[in-house]
Protein backbone atom coordinates (compact mmCIF):
# COMPACT_ATOMS: atom_id res chain seq x y z
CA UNK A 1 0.00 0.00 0.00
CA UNK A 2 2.41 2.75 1.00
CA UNK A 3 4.78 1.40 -2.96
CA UNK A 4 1.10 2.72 -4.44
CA UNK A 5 1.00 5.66 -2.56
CA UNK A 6 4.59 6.80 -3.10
CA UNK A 7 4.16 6.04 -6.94
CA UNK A 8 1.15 8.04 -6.76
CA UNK A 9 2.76 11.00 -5.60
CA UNK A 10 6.11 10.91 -7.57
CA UNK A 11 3.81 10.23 -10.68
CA UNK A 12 1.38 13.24 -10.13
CA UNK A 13 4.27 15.38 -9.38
CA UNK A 14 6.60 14.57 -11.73
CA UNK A 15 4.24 14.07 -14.91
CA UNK A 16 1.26 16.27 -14.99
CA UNK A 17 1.35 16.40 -18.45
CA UNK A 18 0.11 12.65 -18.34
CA UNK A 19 -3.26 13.65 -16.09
CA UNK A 20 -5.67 14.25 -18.82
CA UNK A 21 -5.11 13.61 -22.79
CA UNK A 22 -7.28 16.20 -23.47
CA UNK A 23 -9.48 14.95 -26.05
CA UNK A 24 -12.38 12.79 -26.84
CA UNK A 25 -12.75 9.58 -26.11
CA UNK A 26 -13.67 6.94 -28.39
CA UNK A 27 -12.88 7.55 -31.84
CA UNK A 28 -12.38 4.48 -33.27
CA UNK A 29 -15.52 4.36 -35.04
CA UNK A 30 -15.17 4.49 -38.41
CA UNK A 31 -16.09 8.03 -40.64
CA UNK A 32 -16.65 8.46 -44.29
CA UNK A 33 -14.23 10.48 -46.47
CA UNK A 34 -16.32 13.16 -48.06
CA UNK A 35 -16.21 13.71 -51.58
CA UNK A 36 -12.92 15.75 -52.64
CA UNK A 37 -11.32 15.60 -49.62
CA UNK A 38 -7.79 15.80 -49.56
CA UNK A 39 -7.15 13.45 -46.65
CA UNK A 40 -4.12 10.89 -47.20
CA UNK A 41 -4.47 7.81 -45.24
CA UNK A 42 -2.43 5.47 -42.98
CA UNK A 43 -3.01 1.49 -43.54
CA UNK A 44 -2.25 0.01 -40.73
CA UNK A 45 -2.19 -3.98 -38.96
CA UNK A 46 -3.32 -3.66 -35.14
CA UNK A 47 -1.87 -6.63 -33.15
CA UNK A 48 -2.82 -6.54 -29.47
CA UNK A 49 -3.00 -8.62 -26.28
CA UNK A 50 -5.56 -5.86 -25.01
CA UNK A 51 -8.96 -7.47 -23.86
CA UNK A 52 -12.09 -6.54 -26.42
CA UNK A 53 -14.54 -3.49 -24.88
CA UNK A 54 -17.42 -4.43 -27.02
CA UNK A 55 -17.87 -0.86 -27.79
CA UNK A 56 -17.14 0.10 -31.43
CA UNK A 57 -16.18 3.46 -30.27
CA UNK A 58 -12.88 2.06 -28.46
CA UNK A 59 -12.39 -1.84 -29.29
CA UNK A 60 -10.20 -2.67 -26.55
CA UNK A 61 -9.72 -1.47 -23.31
CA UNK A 62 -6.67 -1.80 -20.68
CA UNK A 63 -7.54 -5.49 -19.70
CA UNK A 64 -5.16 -8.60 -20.51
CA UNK A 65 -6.99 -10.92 -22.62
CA UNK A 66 -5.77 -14.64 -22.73
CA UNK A 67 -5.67 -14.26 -26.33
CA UNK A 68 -4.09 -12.05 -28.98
CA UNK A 69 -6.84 -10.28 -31.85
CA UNK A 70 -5.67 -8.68 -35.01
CA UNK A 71 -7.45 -5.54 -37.07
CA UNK A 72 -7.03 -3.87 -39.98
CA UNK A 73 -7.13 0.22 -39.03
CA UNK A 74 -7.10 3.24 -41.59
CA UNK A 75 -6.71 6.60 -40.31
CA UNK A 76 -7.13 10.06 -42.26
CA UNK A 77 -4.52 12.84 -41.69
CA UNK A 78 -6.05 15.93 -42.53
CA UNK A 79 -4.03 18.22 -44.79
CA UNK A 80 -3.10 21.05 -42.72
CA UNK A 81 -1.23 20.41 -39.66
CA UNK A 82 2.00 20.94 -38.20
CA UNK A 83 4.60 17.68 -38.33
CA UNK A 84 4.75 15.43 -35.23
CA UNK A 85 1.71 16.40 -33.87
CA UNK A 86 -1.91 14.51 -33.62
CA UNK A 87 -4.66 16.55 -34.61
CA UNK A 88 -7.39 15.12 -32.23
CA UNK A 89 -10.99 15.64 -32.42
CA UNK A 90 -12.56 18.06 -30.43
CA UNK A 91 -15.91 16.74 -30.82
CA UNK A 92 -16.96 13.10 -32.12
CA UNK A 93 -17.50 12.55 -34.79
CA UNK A 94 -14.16 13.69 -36.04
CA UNK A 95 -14.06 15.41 -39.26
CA UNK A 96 -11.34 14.55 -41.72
CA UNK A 97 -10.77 17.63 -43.18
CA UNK A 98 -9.63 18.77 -39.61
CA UNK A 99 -8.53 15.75 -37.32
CA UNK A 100 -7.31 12.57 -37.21
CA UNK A 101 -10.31 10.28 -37.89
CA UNK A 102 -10.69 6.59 -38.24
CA UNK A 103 -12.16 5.87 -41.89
CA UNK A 104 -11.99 1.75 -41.55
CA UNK A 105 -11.79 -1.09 -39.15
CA UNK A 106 -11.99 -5.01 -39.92
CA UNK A 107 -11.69 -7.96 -37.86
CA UNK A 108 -8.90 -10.49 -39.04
CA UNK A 109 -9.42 -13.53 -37.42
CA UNK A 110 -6.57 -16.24 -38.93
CA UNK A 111 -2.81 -15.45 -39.55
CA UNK A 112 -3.36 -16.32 -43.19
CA UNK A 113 -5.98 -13.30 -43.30
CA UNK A 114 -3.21 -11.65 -41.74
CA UNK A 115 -0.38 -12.50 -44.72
CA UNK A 116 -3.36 -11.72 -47.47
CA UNK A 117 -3.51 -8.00 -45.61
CA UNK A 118 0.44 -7.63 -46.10
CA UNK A 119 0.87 -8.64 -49.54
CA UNK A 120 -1.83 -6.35 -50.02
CA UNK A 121 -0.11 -3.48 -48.00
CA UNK A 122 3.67 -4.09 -49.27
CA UNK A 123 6.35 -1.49 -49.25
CA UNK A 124 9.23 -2.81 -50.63
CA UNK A 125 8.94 -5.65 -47.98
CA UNK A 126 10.01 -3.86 -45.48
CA UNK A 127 7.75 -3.85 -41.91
CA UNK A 128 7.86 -1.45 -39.27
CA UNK A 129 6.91 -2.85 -35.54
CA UNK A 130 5.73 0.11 -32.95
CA UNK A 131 5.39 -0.62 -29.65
CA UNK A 132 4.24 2.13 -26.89
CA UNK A 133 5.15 3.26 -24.20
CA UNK A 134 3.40 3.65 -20.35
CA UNK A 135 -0.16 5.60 -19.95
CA UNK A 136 -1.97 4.50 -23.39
CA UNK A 137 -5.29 4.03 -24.46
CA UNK A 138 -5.92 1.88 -27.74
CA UNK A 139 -6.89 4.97 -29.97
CA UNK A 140 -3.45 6.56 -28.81
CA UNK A 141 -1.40 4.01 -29.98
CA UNK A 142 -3.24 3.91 -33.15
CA UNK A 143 -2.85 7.49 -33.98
CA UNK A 144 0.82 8.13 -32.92
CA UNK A 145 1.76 5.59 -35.17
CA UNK A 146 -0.16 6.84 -37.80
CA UNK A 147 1.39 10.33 -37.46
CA UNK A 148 4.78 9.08 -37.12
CA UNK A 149 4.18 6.77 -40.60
CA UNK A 150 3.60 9.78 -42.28
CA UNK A 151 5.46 12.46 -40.97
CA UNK A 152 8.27 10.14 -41.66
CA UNK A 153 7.37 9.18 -44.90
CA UNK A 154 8.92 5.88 -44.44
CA UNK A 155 8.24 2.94 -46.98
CA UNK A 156 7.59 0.18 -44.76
CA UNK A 157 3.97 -1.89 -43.72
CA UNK A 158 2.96 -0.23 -40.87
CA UNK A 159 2.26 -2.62 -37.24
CA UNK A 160 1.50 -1.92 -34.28
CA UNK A 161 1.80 -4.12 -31.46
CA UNK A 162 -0.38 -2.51 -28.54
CA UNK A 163 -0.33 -4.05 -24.89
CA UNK A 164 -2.54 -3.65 -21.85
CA UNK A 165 -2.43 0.10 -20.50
CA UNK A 166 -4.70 1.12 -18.06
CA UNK A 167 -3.55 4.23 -19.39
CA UNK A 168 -4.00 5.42 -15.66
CA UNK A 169 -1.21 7.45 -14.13
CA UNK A 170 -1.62 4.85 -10.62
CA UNK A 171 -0.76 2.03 -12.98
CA UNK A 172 2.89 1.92 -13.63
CA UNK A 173 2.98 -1.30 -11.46
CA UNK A 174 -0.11 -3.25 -13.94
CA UNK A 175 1.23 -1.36 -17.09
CA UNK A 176 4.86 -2.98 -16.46
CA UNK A 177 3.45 -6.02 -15.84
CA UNK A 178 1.19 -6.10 -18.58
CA UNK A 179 4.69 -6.00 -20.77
CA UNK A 180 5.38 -9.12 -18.81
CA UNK A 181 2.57 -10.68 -19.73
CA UNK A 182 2.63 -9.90 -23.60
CA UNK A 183 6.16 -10.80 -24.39
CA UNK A 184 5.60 -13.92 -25.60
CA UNK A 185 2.74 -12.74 -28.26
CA UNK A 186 5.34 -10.22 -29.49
CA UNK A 187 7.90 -12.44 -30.30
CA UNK A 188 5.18 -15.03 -32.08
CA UNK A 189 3.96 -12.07 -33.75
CA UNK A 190 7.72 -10.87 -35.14
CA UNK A 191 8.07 -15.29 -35.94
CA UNK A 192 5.00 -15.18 -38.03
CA UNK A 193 5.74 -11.81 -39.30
CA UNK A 194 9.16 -13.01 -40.53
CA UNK A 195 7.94 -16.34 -41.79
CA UNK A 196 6.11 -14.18 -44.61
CA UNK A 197 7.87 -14.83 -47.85
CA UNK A 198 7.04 -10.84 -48.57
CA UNK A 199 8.71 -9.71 -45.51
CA UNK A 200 12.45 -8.61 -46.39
CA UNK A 201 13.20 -6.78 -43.31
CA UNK A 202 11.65 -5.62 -40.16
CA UNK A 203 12.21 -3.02 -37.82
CA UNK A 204 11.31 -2.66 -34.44
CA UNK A 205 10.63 1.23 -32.96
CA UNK A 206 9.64 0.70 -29.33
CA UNK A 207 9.05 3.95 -26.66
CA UNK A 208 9.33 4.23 -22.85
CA UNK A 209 8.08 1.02 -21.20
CA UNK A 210 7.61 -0.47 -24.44
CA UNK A 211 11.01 -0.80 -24.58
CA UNK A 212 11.02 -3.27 -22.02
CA UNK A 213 8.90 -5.25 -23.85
CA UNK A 214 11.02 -5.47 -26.84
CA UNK A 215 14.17 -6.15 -25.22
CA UNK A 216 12.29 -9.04 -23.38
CA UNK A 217 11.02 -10.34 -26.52
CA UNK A 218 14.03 -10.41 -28.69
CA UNK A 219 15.50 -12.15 -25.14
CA UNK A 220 12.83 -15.42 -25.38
CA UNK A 221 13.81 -15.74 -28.86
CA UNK A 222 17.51 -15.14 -28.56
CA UNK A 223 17.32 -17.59 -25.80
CA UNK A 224 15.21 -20.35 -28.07
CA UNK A 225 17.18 -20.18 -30.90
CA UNK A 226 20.82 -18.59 -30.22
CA UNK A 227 20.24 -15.84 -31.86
CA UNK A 228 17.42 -12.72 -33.14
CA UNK A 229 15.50 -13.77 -36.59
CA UNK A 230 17.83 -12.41 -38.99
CA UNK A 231 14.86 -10.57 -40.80
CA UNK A 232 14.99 -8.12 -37.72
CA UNK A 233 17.54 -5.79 -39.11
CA UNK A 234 17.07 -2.84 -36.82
CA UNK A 235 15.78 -2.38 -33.20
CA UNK A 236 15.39 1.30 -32.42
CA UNK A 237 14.76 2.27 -28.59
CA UNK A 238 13.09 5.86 -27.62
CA UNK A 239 13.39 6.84 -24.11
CA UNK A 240 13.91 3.22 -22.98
CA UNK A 241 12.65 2.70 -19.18
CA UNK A 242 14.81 -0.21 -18.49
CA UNK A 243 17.34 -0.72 -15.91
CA UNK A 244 20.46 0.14 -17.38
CA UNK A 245 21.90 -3.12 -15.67
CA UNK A 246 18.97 -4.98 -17.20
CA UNK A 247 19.49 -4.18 -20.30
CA UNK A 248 23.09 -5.34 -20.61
CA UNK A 249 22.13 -8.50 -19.83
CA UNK A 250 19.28 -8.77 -21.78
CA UNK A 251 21.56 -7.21 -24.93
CA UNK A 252 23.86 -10.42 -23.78
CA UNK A 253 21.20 -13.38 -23.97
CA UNK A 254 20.41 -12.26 -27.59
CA UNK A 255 23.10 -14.17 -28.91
CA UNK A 256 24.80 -13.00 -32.26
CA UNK A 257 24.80 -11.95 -33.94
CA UNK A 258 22.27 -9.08 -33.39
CA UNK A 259 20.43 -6.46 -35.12
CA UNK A 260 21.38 -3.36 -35.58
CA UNK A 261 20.65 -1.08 -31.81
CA UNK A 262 20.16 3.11 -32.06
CA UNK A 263 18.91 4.28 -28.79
CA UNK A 264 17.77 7.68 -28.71
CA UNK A 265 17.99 9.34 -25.09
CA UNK A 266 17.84 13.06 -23.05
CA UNK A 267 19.18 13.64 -20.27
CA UNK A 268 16.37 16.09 -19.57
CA UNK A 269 13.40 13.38 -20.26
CA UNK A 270 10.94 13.91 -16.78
CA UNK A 271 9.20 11.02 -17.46
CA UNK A 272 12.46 8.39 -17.00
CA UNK A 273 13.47 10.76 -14.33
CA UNK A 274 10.54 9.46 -12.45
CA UNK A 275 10.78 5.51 -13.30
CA UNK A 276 14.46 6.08 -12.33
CA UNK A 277 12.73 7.30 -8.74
CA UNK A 278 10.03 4.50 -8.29
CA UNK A 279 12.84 1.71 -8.82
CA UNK A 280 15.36 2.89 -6.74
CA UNK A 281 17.18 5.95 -8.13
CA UNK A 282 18.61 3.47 -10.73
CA UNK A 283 19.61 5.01 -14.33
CA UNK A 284 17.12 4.23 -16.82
CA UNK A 285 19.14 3.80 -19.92
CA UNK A 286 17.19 6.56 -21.69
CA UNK A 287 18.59 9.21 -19.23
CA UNK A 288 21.81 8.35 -19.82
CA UNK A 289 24.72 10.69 -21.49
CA UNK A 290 26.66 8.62 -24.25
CA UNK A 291 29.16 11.03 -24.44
CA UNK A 292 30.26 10.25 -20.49
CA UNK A 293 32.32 7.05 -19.30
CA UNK A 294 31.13 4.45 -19.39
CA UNK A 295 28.49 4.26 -21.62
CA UNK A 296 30.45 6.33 -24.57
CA UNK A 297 33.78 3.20 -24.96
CA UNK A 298 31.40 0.27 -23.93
CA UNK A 299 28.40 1.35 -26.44
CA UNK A 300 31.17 2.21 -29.20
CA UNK A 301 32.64 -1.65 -28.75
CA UNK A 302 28.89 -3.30 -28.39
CA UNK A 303 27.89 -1.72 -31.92
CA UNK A 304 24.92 0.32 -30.39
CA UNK A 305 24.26 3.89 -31.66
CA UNK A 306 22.77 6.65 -29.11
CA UNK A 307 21.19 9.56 -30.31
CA UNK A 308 21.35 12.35 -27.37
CA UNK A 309 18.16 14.65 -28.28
CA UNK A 310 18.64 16.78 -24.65
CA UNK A 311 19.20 20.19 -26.60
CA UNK A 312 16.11 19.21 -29.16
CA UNK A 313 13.32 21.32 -28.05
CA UNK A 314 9.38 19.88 -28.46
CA UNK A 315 5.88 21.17 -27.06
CA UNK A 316 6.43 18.19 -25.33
CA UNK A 317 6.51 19.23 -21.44
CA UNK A 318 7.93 16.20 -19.88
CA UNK A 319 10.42 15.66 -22.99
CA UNK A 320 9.66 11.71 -23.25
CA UNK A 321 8.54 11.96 -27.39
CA UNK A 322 11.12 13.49 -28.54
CA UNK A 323 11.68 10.90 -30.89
CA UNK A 324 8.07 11.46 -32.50
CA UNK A 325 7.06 15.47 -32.01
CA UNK A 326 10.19 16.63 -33.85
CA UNK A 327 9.66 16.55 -37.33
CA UNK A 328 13.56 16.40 -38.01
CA UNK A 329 13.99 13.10 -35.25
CA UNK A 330 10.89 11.44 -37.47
CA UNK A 331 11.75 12.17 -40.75
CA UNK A 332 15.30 10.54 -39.47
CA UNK A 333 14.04 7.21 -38.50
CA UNK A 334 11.81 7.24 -41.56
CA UNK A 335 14.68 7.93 -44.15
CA UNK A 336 17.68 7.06 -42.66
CA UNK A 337 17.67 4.45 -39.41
CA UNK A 338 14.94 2.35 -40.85
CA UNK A 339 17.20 1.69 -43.89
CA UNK A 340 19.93 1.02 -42.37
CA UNK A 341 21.91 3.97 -43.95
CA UNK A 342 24.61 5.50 -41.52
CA UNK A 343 23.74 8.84 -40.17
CA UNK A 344 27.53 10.44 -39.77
CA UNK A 345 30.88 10.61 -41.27
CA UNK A 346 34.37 12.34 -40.68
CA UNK A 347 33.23 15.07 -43.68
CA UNK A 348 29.91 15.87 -42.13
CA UNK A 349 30.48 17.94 -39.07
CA UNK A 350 27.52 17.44 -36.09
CA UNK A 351 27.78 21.41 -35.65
CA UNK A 352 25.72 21.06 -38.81
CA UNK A 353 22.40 19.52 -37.05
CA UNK A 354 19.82 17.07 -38.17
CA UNK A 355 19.56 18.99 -41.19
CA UNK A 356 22.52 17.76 -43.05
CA UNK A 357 21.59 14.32 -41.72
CA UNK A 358 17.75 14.15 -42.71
CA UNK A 359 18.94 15.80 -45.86
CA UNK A 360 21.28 12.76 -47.26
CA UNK A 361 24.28 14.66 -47.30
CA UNK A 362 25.32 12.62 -45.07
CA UNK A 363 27.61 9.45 -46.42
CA UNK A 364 29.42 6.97 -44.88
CA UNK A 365 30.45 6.62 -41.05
CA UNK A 366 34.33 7.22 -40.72
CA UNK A 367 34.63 6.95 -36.88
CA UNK A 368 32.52 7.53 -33.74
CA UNK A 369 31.26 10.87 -33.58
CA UNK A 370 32.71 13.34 -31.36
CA UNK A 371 30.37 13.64 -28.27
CA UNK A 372 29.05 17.25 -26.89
CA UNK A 373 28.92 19.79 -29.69
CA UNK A 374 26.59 23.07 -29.91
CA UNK A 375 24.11 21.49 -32.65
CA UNK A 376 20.29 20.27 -31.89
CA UNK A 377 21.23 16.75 -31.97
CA UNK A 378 24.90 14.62 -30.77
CA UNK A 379 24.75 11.24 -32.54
CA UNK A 380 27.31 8.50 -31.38
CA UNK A 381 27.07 6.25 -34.86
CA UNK A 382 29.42 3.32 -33.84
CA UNK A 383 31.22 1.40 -36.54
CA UNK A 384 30.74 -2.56 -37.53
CA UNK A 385 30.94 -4.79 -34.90
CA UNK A 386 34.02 -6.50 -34.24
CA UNK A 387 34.00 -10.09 -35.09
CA UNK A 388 34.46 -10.53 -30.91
CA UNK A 389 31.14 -10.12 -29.40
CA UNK A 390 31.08 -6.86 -26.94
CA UNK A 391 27.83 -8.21 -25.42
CA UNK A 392 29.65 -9.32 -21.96
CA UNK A 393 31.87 -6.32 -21.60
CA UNK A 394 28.69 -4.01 -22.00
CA UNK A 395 27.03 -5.69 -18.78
CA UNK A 396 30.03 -5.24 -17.07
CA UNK A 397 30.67 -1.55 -17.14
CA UNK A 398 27.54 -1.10 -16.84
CA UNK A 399 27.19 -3.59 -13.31
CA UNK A 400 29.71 -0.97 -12.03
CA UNK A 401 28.19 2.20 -12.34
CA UNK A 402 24.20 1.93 -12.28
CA UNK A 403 23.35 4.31 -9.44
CA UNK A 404 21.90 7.52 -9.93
CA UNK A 405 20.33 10.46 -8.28
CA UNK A 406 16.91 11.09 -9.97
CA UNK A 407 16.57 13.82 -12.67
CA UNK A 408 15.12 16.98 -11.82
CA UNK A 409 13.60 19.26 -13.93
């Protein structure tokens, strides 16, 4: 009783933000497009171990459900709006011209339906996974990735893999469990996902506690078969809440070899600065700085990029989406990270920003970047890994320094 009263308190005073989303809810029933309107639309597969609401106006609510479901979502984006935001409704029904609206949902009930939805949805065979983070409601998931899909204007089959939130600010305790639980359905969903002969490549984008879930995923199956489908080419981590200790070792019990790791992390983030509170006043590895000992030699030798966004500056009050409400960040991942196309090199200097970056004058990496420079955005891009694993060494630097105070705004 007193854990749940202290996590109240730390929660409600450290992330405010999170009280109230400020919007309707219930919008996932669908809307017509209107004639003429000039509305693009996101296709998306909805993959979730969520339990069903019976109400068409939300479809599943924050329960576990012993079972996973599958839908086929389209959402509108209206045509005037600024990047890496979600235009919500302010009154339901939404209207397309304006908001985000839902304009189709469909039951798919057998993984074949599944495959015939893919084929049907290709880009280039290349899948993106999102997974969310802490505090989410169905329909949040559902439009995030939708905005991030297009503000990045990635070429990849959108998926979203959405767990049981409460989306309740007291429920940090059920919402990490709830990543427990659905672990397992993640990593059947990536198997069957890279079974598909149209698949060529998947990558995973996880956020905040979702993070966990990923990393715990990729674990099972690095555990079960020595190593991470090969398919899974790159595993991109926003604001990870996980133990920095925890994650070494979970890095370790992959196997090799591995996909490809960018973490992207602030030193500033409120949100992990609580987590690191609840849990002991241990460093989340989202809070980190890459360019400090350490994390800078032991990331470098392990293969993993970090992506320090602390100086990039969002409407977003407790700086935890970074990676999603700047339009440069998105555009990155969309262009760049889900490609697997280097982001640095020893001609392009950092002092330049994202710009030269999201731009493609960017070429090949040289050597590691140089850490704390005056631009928006320090980017650590490591070089190949060494045929030697760097998987133990990681977990032991990191065993040795894993206190923290707690962030402070």
């Amino acid at each position: 009783m007193k854990l749940l009263r202290l996590t109240h308190v730390v929660l409600t005073g450290f992330l405010p933000a999170l009280a109230g989303c400020g919007h309707p809810s219930g919008v996932m029933q669908p809307v017509g497009l209107a004639a003429g309107t000039s509305a693009t639309q996101v296709d998306m597969l909805v993959a979730t171990t969520r339990q069903p609401s019976g109400d068409p106006a939300t479809l599943f609510n924050g329960e576990r459900s012993p079972k996973p479901f599958m839908t086929d979502v389209a959402v509108s984006i209206p045509p005037k709006r600024e990047a890496g935001t979600v235009q919500w409704p302010k009154q339901l029904p939404p209207n397309p011209a304006t908001d985000f609206a839902v304009t189709r949902v469909k039951q798919i009930d057998t993984i074949p339906e599944g495959r015939a939805w893919f084929r049907q949805h290709i880009e280039g065979g290349h899948a993106l996974v999102f997974i969310h983070g802490f505090n989410n409601k169905y329909e949040d998931s559902v439009f995030r990735l939708a905005q991030i899909v297009h503000d990045s204007g990635m070429q990849a089959t959108p998926i979203l893999f959405t767990w049981p939130s409460r989306a309740q600010l007291t429920g940090y305790e059920y919402d990490k469990e709830s990543t427990n639980y659905s672990r397992t359905a993640l990593e059947q969903s990536l198997r069957v996902l890279a079974a598909d002969p149209d698949v060529k490549d998947i990558t995973i984008l996880a956020h905040s506690m979702g993070t966990w879930l990923a990393m715990e995923s990729l674990r099972q199956m690095g555990i079960r078969d020595g190593h991470v489908n090969a398919k899974i080419h790159n595993v991109i981590l926003a604001s990870p809440d996980i133990d920095i200790q925890v994650f070494a070792k979970q890095y370790v019990e992959m196997g090799e070899p591995k996909p490809k790791f960018t973490i992207f992390v602030s030193q500033d983030d409120r949100a992990l600065a609580a987590s690191s509170f609840i849990t002991g006043n241990v460093s989340r590895l989202g809070a980190i700085d890459p360019s400090k000992e350490p994390y800078r030699s032991r990331l470098e030798k392990a293969g993993i990029t970090a992506i320090d966004l602390t100086k990039v500056k969002t409407e977003d009050s407790l700086h935890h989406g970074k990676f999603a409400e700047s339009p440069e960040i998105v555009q990155l991942i969309g262009q760049r990270l889900m490609t697997g196309q280097t982001l640095t090199d020893s001609n392009v200097s950092l002092g330049q920003g994202v710009a030269a970056v999201v731009g493609g004058t960017a070429r090949t990496v040289g050597t590691v970047a140089g850490a704390a420079v005056a631009a928006p955005l320090t980017i650590m891009e490591q070089p190949a890994r060494r045929q030697q694993p760097a998987g133990p060494e990681l977990e032991d630097s990191l065993n040795n320094d894993h206190q923290s105070k707690p962030l402070t705004q």
